[in-house]
Protein backbone atom coordinates (compact mmCIF):
# COMPACT_ATOMS: atom_id res chain seq x y z
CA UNK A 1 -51.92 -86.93 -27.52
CA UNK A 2 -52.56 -85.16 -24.61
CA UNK A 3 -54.94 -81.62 -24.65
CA UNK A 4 -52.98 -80.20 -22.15
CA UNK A 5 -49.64 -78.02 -22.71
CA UNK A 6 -46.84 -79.30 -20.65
CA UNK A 7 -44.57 -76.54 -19.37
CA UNK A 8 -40.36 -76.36 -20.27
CA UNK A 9 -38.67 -78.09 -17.60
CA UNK A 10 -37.69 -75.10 -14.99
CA UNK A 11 -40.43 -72.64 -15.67
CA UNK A 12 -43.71 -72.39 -14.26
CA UNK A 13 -46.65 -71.64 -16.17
CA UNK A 14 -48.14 -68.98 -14.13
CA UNK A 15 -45.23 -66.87 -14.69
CA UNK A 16 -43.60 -65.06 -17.74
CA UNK A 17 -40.24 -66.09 -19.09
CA UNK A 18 -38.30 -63.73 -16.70
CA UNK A 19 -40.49 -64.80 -13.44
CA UNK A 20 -42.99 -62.11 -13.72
CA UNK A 21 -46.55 -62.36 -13.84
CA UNK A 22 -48.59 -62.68 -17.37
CA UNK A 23 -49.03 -59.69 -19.02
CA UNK A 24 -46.27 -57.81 -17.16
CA UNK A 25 -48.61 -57.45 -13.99
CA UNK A 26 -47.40 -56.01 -11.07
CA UNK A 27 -47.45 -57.23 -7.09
CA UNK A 28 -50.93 -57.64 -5.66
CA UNK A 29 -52.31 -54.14 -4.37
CA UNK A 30 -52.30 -55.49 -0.80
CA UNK A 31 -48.42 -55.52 -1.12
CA UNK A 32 -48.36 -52.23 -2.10
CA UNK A 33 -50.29 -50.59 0.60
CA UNK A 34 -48.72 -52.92 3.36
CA UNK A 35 -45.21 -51.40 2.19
CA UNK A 36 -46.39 -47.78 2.19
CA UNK A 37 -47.92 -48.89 5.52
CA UNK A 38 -44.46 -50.26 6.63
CA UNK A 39 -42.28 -47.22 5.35
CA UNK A 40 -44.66 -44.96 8.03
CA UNK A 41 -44.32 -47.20 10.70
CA UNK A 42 -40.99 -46.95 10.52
CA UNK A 43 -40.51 -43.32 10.29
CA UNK A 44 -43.56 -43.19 13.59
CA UNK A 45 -40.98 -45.65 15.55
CA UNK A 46 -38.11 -43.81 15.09
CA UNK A 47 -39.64 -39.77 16.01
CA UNK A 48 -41.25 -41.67 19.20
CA UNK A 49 -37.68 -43.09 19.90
CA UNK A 50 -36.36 -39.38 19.51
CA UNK A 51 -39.35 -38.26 21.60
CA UNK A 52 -38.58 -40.40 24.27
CA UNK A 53 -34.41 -39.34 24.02
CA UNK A 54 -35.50 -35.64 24.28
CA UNK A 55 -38.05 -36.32 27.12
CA UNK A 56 -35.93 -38.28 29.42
CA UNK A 57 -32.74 -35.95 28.43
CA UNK A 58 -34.74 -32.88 29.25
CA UNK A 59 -35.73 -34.95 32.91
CA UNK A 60 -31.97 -35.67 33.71
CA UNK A 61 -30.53 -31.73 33.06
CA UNK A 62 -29.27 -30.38 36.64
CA UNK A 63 -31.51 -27.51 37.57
CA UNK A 64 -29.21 -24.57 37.27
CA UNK A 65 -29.72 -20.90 35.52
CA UNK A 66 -28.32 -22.85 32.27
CA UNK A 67 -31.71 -25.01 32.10
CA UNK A 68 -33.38 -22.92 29.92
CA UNK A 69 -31.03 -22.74 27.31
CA UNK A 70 -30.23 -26.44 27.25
CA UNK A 71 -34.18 -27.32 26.82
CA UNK A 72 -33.80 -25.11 23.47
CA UNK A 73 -30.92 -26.59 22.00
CA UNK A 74 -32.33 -29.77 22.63
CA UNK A 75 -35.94 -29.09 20.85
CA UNK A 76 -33.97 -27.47 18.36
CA UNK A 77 -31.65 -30.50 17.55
CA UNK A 78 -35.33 -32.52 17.69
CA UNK A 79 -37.07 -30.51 15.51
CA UNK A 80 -34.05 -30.69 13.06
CA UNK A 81 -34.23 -34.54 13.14
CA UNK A 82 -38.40 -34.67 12.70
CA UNK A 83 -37.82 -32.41 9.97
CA UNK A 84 -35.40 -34.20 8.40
CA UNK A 85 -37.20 -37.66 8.82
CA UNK A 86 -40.51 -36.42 7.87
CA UNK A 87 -39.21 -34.84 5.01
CA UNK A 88 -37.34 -37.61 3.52
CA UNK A 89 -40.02 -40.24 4.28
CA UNK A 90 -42.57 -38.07 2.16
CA UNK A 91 -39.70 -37.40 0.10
CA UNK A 92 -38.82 -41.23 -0.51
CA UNK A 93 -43.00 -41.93 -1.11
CA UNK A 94 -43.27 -39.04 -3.42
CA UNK A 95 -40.67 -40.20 -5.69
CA UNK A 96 -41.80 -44.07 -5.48
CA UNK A 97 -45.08 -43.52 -6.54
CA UNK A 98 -44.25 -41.28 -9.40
CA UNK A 99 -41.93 -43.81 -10.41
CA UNK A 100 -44.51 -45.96 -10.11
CA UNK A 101 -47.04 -43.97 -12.45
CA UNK A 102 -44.41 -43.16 -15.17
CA UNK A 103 -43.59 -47.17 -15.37
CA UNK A 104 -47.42 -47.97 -15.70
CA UNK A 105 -47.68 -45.26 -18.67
CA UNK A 106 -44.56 -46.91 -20.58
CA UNK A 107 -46.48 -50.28 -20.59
């Protein structure tokens, strides 16, 4: 006989029964960080997207005694939308990791 274990056909023995790691370990740190990483380079993209909307709608307004007010609505409306991202991105992180840290107590 053979000292070595041969695995059931289908599963592989680096992996739990339900294709997690051994020991019920979680994704390598590095894949953590990279999607925290990801989530603010998304939210960065999209407030330099609005940026550049704002900047070049603010460029195009006709130059009349209605200027003024136009420039406000529109920095308004932006800071509404920064808000609004910002806060659910920080939102959306809070919530993960705490999720994340009530999970790793259970264990």
């Amino acid at each position: 006989m053979s000292a070595t274990k041969k695995a059931a056909p289908g599963l592989d023995p680096l992996k739990g029964a339900n294709g997690s790691a051994p020991g019920g370990l979680s994704a390598p740190p590095y894949r953590e960080e990279w999607k925290n990483l990801t989530g603010f380079y998304v939210a960065a993209i999209g407030l330099l997207v609005l940026l550049g909307i704002v900047a070049i709608a603010m460029l195009t307004l006709p130059d009349d005694r209605t200027k003024g007010q136009n420039i406000i609505t529109l920095a308004t409306a932006a800071f509404g939308v920064i808000g609004a991202v910002t806060g659910a991105y920080f939102g959306v992180r809070a919530a993960n990791k705490a999720a994340e840290r009530m999970e790793r107590s259970t264990r």
